[in-house]
Protein backbone atom coordinates (compact mmCIF):
# COMPACT_ATOMS: atom_id res chain seq x y z
CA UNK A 1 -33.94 44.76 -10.63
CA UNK A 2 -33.38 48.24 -9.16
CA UNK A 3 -31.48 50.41 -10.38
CA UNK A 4 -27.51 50.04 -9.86
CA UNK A 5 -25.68 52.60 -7.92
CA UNK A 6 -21.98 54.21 -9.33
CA UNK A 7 -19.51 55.72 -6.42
CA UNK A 8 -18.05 58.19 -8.09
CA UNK A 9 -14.23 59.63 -6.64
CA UNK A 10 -12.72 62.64 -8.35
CA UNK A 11 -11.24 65.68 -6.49
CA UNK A 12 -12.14 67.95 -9.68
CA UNK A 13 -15.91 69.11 -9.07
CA UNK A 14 -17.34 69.41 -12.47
CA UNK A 15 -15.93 65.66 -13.28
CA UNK A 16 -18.12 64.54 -10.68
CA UNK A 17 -20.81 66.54 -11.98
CA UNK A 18 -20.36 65.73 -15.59
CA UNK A 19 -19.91 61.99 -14.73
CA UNK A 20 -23.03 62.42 -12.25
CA UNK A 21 -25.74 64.05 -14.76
CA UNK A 22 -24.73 61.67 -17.51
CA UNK A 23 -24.57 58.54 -15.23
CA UNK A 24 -27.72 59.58 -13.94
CA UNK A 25 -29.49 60.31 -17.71
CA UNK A 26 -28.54 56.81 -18.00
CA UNK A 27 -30.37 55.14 -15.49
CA UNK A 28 -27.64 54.83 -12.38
CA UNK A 29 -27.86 55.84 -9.04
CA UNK A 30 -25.18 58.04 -8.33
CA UNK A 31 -22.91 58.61 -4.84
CA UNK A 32 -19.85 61.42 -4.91
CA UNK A 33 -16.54 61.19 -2.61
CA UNK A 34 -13.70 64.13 -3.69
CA UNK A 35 -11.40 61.98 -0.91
CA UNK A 36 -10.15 58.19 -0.64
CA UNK A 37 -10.49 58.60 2.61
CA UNK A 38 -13.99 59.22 2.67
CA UNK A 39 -14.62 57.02 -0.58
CA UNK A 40 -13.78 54.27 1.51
CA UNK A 41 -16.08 54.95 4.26
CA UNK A 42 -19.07 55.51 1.77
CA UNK A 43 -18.24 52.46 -0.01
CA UNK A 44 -18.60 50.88 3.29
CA UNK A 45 -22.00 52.69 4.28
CA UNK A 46 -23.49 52.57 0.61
CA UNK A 47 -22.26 49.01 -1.02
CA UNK A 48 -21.90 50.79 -4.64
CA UNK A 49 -22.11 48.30 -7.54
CA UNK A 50 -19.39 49.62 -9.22
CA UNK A 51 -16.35 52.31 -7.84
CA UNK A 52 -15.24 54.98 -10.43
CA UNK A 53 -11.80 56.04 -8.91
CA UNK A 54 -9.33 58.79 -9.62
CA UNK A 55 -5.74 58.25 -9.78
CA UNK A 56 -4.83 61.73 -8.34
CA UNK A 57 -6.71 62.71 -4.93
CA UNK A 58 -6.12 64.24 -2.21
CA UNK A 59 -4.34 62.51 0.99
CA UNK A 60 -4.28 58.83 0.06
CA UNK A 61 -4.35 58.86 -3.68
CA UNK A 62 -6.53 56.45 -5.96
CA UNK A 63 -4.17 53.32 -6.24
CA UNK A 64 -4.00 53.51 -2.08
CA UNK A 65 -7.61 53.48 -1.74
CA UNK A 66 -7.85 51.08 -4.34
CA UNK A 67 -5.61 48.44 -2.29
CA UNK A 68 -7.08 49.71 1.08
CA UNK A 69 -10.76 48.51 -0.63
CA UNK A 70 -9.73 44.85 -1.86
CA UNK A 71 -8.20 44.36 2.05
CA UNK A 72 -11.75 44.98 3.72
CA UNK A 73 -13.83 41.70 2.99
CA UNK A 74 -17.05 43.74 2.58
CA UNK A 75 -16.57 45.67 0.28
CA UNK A 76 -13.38 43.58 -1.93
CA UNK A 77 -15.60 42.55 -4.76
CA UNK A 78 -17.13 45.89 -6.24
CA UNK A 79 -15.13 46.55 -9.22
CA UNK A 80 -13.41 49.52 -9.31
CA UNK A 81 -12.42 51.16 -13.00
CA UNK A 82 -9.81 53.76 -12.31
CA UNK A 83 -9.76 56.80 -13.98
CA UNK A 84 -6.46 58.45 -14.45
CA UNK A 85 -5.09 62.21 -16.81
CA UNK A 86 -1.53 59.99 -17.00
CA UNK A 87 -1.12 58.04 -19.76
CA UNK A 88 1.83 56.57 -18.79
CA UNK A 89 2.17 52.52 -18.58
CA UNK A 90 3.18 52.75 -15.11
CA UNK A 91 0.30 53.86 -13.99
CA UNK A 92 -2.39 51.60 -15.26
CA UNK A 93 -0.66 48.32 -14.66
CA UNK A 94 -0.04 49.27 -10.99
CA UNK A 95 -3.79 49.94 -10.89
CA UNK A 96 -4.75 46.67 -11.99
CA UNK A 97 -1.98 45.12 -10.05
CA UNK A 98 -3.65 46.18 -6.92
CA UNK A 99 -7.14 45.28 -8.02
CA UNK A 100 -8.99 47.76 -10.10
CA UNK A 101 -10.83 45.40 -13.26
CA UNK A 102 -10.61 48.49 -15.77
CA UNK A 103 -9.61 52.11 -16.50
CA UNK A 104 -10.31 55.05 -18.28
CA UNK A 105 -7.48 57.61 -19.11
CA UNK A 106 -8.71 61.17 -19.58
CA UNK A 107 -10.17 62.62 -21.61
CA UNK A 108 -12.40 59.95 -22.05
CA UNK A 109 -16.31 60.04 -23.61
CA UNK A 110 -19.25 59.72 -21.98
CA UNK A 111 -20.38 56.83 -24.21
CA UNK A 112 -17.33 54.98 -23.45
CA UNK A 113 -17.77 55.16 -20.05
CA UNK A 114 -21.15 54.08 -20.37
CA UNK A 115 -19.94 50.82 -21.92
CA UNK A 116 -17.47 49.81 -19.63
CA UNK A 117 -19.69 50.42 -16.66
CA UNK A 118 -22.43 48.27 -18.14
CA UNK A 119 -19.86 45.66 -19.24
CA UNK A 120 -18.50 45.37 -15.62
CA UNK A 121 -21.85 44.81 -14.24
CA UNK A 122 -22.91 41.97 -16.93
CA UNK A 123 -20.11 40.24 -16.06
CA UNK A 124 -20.37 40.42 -12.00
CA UNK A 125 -24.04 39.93 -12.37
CA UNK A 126 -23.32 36.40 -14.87
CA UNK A 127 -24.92 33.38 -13.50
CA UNK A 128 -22.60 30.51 -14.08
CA UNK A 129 -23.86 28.30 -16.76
CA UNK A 130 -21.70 25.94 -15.85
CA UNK A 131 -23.07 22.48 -14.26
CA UNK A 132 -19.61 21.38 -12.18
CA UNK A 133 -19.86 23.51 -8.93
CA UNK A 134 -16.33 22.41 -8.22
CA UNK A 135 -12.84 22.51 -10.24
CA UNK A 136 -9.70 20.78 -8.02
CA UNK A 137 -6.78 21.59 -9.65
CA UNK A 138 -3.80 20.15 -7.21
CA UNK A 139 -4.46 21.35 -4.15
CA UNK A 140 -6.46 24.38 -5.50
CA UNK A 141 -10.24 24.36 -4.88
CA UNK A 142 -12.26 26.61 -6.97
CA UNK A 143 -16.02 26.69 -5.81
CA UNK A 144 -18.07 28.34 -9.00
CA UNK A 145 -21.05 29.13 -6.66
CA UNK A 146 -19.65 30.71 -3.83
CA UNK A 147 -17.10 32.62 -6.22
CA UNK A 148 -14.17 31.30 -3.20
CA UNK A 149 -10.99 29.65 -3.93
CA UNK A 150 -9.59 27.68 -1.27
CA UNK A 151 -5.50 26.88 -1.08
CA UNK A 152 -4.28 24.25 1.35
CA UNK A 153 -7.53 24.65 3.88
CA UNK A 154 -6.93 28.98 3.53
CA UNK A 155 -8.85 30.67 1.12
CA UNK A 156 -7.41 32.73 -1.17
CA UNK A 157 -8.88 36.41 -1.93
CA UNK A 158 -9.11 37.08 -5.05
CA UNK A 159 -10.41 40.48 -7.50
CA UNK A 160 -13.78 39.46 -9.65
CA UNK A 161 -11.46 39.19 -12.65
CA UNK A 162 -8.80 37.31 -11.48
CA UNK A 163 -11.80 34.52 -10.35
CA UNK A 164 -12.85 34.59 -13.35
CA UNK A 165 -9.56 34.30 -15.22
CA UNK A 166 -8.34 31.17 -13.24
CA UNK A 167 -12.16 30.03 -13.78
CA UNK A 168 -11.98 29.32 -17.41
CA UNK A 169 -7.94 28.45 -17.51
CA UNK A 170 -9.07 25.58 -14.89
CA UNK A 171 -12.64 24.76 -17.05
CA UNK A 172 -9.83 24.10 -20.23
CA UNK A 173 -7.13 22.42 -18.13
CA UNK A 174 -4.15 21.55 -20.81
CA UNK A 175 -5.75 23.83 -23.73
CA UNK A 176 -3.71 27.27 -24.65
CA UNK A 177 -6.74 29.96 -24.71
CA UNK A 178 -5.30 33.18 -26.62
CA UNK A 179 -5.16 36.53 -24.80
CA UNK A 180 -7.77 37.96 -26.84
CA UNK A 181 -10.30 35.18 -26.11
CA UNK A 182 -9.15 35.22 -22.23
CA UNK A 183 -10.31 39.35 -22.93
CA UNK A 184 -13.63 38.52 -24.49
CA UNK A 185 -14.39 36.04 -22.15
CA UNK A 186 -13.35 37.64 -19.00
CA UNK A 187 -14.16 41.62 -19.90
CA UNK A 188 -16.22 41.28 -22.64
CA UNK A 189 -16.56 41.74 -26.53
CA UNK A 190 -17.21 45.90 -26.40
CA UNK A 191 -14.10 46.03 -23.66
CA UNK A 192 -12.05 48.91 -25.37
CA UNK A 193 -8.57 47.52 -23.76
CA UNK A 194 -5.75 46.05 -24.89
CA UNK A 195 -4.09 42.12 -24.25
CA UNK A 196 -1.63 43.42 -21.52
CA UNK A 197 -4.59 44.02 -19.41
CA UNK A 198 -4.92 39.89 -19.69
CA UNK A 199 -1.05 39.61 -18.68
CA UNK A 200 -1.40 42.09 -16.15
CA UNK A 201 -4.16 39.94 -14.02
CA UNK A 202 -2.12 36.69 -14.87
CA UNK A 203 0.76 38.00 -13.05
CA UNK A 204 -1.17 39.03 -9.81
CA UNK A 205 -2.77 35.64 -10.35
CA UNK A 206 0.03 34.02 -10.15
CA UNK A 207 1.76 35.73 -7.00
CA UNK A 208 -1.63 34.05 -4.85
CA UNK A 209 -1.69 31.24 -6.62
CA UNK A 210 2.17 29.81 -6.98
CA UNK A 211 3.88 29.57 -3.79
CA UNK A 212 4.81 27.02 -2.91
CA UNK A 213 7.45 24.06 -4.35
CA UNK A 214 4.92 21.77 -4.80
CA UNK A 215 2.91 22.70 -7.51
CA UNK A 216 5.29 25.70 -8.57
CA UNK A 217 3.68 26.68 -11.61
CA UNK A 218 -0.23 26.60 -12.32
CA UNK A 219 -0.31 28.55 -14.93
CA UNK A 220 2.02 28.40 -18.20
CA UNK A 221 2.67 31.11 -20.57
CA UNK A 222 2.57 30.28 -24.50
CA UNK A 223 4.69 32.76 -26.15
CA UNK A 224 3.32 34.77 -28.86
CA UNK A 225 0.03 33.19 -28.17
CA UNK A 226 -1.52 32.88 -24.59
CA UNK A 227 -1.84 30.79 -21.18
CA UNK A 228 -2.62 27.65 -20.15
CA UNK A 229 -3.24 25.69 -17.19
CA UNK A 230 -1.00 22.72 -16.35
């Protein structure tokens, strides 16, 4: 395999610097925007494997750029971490809310970075070990292979984490899985976040998923404990 290639966005130039030499010490391939506007475009031209994205930049800021990426089909999957100086609440659950899988607040260190970077990739690069290639679930169709989930004939788009959140709640249909096993399983045993990051992604799941009066709720909360699909 070659070796994977990090967009990095950050208006502040020795961040990108510091972020490029130690990326680039570690093995990555390393592309710079100081714009969303122009992130976009390179993440366009250049496919990146994984988007490191300030919240603060310059004309349309890091949680625009972040929703304007998961709206073009090409370039929706590559997981974004955002990385943010505000440590406020706010600001990280809108970020995952409109489809970033992680983020760092600053300062943050190198080694952590490191981590969740390679943590993101095992998990986008997972084969499936599962044999079914299918799961129905009412008139949901989740196809493991083709990482699509299809709704009433339309397909639904979804980020790489919420797949693989309403992956496993479908795989144990009726069991309550915990938050922290739905964050081990989903982001991985050296993720340094906390549970609301699960509840975060549940609720965005559920805005796709439940819409309808049919089948009105997919996916049941467990106080106190976890989710589980009905």
């Amino acid at each position: 395999m070659g070796r994977k290639k990090i967009l990095v966005v950050d208006d502040e130039q020795h961040i990108i610097e510091l972020i490029q030499f130690n990326l680039e010490n570690n093995g990555f391939d390393v592309i710079t925007s100081e714009n969303g506007e122009d992130a976009i475009k390179i993440a366009e031209e250049e496919i990146p494997d994984v988007i490191l994205l300030d919240l603060m930049l310059p004309g349309i800021d890091g949680l625009e750029a972040c929703k304007k990426i998961r709206n073009i089909e090409k370039i929706s999957k590559i997981p974004i971490i955002m990385l943010t100086a505000k440590g406020e609440e706010m600001d990280k659950v809108l970020g995952l809310e409109l489809g970033a899988d992680d983020y760092l607040t600053k300062p943050f260190s190198v080694r952590e970075l490191i981590a969740r970077i390679k943590a993101i990739l095992r998990r986008s690069e997972e084969i499936p070990k599962e044999v079914i290639k299918t799961i129905k679930v009412n008139d949901i169709t989740i196809d493991i292979e083709k990482h699509e989930v299809i709704k009433d004939d339309e397909k639904i788009e979804l980020t790489l984490k919420e797949f693989e959140l309403l992956k496993i709640l479908a795989q144990n249909r009726g069991k309550v899985l915990s938050r922290n096993l739905l964050l081990d399983e989903v982001w991985g045993y050296d993720y340094f976040g906390e549970t609301r990051t699960v509840d975060v992604h549940i609720r965005h799941l559920r805005k796709k998923i439940e819409d309808n009066d049919k089948y009105p709720i997919y996916i049941e909360t467990i106080r106190g404990i976890g989710y589980k699909m009905k």
